[in-house]
PDB file of N, CA and C in Angstrom:
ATOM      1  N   UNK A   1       0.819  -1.196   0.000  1.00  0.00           N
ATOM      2  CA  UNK A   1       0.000   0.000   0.000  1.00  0.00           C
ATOM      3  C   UNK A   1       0.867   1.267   0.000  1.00  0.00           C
ATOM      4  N   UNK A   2       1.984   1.138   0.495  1.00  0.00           N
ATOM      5  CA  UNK A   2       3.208   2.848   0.706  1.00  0.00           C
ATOM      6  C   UNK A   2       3.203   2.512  -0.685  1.00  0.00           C
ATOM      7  N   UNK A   3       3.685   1.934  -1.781  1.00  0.00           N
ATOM      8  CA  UNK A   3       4.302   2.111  -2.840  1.00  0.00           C
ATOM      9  C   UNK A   3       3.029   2.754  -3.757  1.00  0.00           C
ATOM     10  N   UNK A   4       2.045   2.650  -3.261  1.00  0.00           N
ATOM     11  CA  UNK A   4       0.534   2.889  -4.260  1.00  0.00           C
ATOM     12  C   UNK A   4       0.306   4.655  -3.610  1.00  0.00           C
ATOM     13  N   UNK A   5       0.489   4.449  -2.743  1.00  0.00           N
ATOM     14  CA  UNK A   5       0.477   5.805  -1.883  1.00  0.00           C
ATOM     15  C   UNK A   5       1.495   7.261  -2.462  1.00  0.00           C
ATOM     16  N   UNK A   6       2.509   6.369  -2.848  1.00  0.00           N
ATOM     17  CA  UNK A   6       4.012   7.352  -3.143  1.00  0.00           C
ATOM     18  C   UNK A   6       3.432   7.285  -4.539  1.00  0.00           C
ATOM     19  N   UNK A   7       3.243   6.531  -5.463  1.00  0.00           N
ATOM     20  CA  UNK A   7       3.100   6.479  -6.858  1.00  0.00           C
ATOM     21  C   UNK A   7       1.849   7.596  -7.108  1.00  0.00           C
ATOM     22  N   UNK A   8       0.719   7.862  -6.537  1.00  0.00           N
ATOM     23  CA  UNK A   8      -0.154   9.003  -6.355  1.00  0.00           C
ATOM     24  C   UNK A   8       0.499  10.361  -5.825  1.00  0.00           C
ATOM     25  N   UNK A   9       1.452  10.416  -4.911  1.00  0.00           N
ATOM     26  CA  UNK A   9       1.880  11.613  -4.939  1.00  0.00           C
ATOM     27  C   UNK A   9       2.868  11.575  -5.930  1.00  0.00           C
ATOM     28  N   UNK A  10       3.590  11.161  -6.396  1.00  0.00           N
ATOM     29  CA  UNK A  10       4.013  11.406  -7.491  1.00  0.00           C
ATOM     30  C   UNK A  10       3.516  11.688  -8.825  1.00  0.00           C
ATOM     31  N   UNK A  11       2.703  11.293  -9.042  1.00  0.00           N
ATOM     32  CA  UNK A  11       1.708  11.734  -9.815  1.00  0.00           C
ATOM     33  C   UNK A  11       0.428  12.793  -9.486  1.00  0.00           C
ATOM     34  N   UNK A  12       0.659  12.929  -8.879  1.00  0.00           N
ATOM     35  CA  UNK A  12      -0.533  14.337  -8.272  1.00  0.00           C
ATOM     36  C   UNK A  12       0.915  15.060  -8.638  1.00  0.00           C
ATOM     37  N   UNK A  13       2.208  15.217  -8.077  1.00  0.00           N
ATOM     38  CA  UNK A  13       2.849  16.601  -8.043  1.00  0.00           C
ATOM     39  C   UNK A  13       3.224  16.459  -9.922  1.00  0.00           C
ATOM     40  N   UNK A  14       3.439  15.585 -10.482  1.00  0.00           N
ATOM     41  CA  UNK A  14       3.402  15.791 -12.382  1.00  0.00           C
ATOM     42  C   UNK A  14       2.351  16.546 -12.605  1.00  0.00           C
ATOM     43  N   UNK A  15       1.013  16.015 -12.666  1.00  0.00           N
ATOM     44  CA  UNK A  15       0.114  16.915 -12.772  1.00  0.00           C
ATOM     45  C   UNK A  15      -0.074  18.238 -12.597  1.00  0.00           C
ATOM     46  N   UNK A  16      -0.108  18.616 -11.219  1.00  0.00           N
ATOM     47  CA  UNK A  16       0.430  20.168 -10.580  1.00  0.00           C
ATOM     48  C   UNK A  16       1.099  20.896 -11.629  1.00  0.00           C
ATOM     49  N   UNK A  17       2.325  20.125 -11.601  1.00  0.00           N
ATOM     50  CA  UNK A  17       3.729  21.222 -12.473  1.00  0.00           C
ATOM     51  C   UNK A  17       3.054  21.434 -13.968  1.00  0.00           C
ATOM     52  N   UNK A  18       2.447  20.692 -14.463  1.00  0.00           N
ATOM     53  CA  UNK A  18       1.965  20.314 -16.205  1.00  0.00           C
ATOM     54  C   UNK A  18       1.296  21.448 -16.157  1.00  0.00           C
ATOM     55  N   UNK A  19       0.099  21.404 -15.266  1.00  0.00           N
ATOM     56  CA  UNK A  19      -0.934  22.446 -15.150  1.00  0.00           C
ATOM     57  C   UNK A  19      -0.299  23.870 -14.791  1.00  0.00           C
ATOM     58  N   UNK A  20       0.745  23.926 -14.072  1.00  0.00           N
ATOM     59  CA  UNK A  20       1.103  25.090 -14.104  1.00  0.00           C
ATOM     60  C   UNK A  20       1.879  25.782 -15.292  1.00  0.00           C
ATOM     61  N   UNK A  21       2.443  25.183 -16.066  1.00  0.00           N
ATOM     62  CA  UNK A  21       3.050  25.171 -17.423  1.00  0.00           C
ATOM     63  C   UNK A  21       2.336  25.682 -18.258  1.00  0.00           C
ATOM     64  N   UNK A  22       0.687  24.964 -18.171  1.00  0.00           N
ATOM     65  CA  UNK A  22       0.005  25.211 -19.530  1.00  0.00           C
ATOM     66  C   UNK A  22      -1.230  26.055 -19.581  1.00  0.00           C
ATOM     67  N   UNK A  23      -1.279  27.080 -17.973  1.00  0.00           N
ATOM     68  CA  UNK A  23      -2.243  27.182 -17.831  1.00  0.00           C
ATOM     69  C   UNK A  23      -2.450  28.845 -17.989  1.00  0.00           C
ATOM     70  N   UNK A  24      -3.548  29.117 -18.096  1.00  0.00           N
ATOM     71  CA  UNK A  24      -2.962  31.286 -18.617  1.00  0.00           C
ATOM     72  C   UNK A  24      -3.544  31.741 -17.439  1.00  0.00           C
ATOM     73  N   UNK A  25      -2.732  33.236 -17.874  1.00  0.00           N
ATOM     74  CA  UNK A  25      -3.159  34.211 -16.581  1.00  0.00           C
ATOM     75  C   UNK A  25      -4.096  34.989 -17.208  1.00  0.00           C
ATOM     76  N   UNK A  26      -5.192  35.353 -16.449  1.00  0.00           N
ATOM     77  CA  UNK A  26      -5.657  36.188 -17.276  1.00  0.00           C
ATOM     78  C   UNK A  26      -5.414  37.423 -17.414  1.00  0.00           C
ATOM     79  N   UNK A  27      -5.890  38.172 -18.703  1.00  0.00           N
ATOM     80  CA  UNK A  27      -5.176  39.550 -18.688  1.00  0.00           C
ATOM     81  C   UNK A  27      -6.422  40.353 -18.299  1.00  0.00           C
ATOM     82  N   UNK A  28      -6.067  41.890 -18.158  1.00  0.00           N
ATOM     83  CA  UNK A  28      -7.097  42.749 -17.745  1.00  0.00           C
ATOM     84  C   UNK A  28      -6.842  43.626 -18.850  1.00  0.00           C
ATOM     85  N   UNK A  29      -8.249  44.251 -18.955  1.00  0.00           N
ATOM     86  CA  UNK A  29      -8.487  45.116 -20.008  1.00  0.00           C
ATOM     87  C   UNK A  29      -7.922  46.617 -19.285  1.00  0.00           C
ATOM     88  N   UNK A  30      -7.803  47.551 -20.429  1.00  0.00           N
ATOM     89  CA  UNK A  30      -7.737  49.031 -19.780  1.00  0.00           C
ATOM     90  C   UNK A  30      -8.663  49.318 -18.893  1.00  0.00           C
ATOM     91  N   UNK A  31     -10.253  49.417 -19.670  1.00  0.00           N
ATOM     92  CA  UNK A  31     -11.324  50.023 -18.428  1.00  0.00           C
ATOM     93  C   UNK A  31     -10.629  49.355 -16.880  1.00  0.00           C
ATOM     94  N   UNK A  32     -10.639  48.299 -17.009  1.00  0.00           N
ATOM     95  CA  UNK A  32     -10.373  47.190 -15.481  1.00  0.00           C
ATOM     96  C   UNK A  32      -9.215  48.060 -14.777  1.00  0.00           C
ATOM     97  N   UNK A  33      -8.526  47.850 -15.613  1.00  0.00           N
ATOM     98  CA  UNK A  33      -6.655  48.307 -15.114  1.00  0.00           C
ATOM     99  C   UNK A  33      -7.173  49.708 -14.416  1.00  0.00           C
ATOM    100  N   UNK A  34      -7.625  50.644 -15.162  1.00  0.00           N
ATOM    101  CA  UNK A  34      -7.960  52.215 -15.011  1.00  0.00           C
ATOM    102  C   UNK A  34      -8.483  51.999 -13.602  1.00  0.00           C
ATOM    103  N   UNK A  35      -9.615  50.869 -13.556  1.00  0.00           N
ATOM    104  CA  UNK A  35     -10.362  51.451 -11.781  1.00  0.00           C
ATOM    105  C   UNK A  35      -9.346  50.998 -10.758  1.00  0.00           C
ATOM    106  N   UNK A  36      -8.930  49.875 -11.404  1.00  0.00           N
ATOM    107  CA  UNK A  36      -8.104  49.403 -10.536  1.00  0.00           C
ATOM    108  C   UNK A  36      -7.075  50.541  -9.623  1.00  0.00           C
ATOM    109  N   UNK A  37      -6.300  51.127 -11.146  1.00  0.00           N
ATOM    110  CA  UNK A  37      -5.230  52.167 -10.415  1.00  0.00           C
ATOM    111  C   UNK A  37      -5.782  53.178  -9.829  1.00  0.00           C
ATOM    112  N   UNK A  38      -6.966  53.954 -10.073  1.00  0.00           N
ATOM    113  CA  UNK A  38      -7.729  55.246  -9.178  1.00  0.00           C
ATOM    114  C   UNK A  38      -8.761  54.376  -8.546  1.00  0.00           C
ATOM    115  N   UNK A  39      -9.181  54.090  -7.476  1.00  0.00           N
ATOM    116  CA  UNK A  39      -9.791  53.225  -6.910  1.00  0.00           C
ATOM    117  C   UNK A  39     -11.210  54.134  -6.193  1.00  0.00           C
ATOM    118  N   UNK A  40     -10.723  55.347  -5.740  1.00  0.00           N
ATOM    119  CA  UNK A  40     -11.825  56.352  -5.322  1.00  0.00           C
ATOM    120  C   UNK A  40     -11.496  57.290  -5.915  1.00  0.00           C
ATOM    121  N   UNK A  41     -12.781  58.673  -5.642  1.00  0.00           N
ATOM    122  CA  UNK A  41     -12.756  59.719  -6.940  1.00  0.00           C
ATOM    123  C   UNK A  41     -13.935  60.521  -5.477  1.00  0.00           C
ATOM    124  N   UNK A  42     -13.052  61.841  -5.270  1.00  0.00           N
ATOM    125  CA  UNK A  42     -13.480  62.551  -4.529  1.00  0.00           C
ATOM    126  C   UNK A  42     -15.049  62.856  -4.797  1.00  0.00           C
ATOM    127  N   UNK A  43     -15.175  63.045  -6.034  1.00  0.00           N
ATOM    128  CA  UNK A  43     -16.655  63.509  -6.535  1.00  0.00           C
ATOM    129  C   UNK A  43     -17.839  61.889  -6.460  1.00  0.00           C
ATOM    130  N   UNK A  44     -16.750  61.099  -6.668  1.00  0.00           N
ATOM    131  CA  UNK A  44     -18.288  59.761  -6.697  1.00  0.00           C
ATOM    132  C   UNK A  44     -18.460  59.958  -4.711  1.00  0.00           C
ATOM    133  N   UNK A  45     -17.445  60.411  -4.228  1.00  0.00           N
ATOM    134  CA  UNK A  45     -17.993  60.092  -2.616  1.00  0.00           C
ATOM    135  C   UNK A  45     -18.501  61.609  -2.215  1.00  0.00           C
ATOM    136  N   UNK A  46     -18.620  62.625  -2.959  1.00  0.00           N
ATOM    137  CA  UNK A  46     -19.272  64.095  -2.657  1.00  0.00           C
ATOM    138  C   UNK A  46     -18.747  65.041  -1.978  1.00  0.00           C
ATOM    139  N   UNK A  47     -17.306  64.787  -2.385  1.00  0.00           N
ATOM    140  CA  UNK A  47     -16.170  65.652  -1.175  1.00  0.00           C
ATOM    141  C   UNK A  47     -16.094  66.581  -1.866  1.00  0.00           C
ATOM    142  N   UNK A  48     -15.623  68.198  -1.389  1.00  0.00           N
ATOM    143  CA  UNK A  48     -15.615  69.293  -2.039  1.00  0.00           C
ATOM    144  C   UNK A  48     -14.205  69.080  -1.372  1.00  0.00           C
ATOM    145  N   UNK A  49     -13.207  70.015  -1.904  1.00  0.00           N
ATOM    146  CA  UNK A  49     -12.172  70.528  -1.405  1.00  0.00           C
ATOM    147  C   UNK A  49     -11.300  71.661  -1.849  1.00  0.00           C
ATOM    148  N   UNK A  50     -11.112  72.383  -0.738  1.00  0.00           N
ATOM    149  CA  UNK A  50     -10.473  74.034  -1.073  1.00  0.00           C
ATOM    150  C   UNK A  50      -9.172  73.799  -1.858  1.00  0.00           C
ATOM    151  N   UNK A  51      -8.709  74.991  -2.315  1.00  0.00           N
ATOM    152  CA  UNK A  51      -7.961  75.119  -3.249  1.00  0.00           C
ATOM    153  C   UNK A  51      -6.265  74.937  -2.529  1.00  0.00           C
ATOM    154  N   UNK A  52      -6.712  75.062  -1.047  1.00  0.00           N
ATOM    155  CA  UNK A  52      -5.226  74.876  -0.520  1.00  0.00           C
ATOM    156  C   UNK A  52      -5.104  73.044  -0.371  1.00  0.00           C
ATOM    157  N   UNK A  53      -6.255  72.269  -0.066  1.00  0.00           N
ATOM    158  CA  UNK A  53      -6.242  70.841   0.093  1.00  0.00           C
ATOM    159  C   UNK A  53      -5.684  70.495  -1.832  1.00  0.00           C
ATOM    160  N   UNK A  54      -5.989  70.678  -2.407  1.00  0.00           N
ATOM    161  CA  UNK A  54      -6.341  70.351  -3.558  1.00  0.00           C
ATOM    162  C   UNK A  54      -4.880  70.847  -4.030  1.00  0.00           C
ATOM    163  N   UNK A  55      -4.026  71.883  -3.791  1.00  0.00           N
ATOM    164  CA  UNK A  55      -2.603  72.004  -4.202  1.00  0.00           C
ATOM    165  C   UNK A  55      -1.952  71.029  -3.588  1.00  0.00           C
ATOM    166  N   UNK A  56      -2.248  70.636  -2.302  1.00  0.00           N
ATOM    167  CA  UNK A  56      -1.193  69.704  -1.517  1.00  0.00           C
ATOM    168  C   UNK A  56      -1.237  68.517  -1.992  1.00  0.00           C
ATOM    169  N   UNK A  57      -2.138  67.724  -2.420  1.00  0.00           N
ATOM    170  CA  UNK A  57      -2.422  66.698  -3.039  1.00  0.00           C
ATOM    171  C   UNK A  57      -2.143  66.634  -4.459  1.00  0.00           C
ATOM    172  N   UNK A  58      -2.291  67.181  -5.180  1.00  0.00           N
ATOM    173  CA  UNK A  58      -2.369  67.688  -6.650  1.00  0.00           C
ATOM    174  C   UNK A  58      -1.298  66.182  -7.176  1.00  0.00           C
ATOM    175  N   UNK A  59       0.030  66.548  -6.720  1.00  0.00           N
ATOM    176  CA  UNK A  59       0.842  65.839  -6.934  1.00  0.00           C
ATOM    177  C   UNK A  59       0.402  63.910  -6.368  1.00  0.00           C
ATOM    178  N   UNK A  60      -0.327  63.451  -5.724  1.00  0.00           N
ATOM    179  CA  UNK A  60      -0.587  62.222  -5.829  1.00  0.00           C
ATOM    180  C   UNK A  60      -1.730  61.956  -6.435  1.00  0.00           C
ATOM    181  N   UNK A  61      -2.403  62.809  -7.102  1.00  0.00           N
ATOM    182  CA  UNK A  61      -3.457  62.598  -7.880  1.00  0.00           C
ATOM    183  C   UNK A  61      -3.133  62.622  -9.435  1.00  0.00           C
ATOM    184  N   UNK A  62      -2.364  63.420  -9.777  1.00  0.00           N
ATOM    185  CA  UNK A  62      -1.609  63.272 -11.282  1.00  0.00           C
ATOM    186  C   UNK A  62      -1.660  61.522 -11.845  1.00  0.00           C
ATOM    187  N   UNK A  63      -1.898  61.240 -12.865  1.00  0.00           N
ATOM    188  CA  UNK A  63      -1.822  60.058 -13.404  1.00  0.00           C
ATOM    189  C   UNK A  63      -0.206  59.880 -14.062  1.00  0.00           C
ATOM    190  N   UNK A  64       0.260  58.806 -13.604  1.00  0.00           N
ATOM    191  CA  UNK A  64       1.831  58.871 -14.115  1.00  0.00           C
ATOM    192  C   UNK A  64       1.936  58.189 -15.338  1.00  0.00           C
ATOM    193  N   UNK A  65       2.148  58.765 -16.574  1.00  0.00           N
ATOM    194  CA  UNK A  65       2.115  57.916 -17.946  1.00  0.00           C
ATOM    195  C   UNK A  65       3.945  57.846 -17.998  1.00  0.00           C
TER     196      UNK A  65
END
């Protein structure tokens, strides 16, 4: 019975590796990618903000191409 035992994990971990070889990642589209990277948006949550908040930040809100 060990030798039937070992011969299944050995063959469960072939399998594993095969499947990881042949298997895809999926990709994401722009729209996706886009929410992904800005995740909140002052206006969908109804925040106003003065012109001194809004300079200090300015710079982590820029989109980096």
């Amino acid at each position: 019975m060990a030798i039937r035992g070992k011969f299944g994990a050995v063959l469960g971990f072939l399998a594993a590796q095969c499947m990881r070889l042949f298997s895809r990642v999926p990709t994401r589209c722009g729209e996706t990618q886009k929410k992904l990277d800005f995740t909140s948006s002052g206006q969908r949550m109804g925040l106003r903000f003065t012109d001194k908040v809004r300079d200090r930040f300015r710079s982590m809100w820029l989109k980096k191409s």
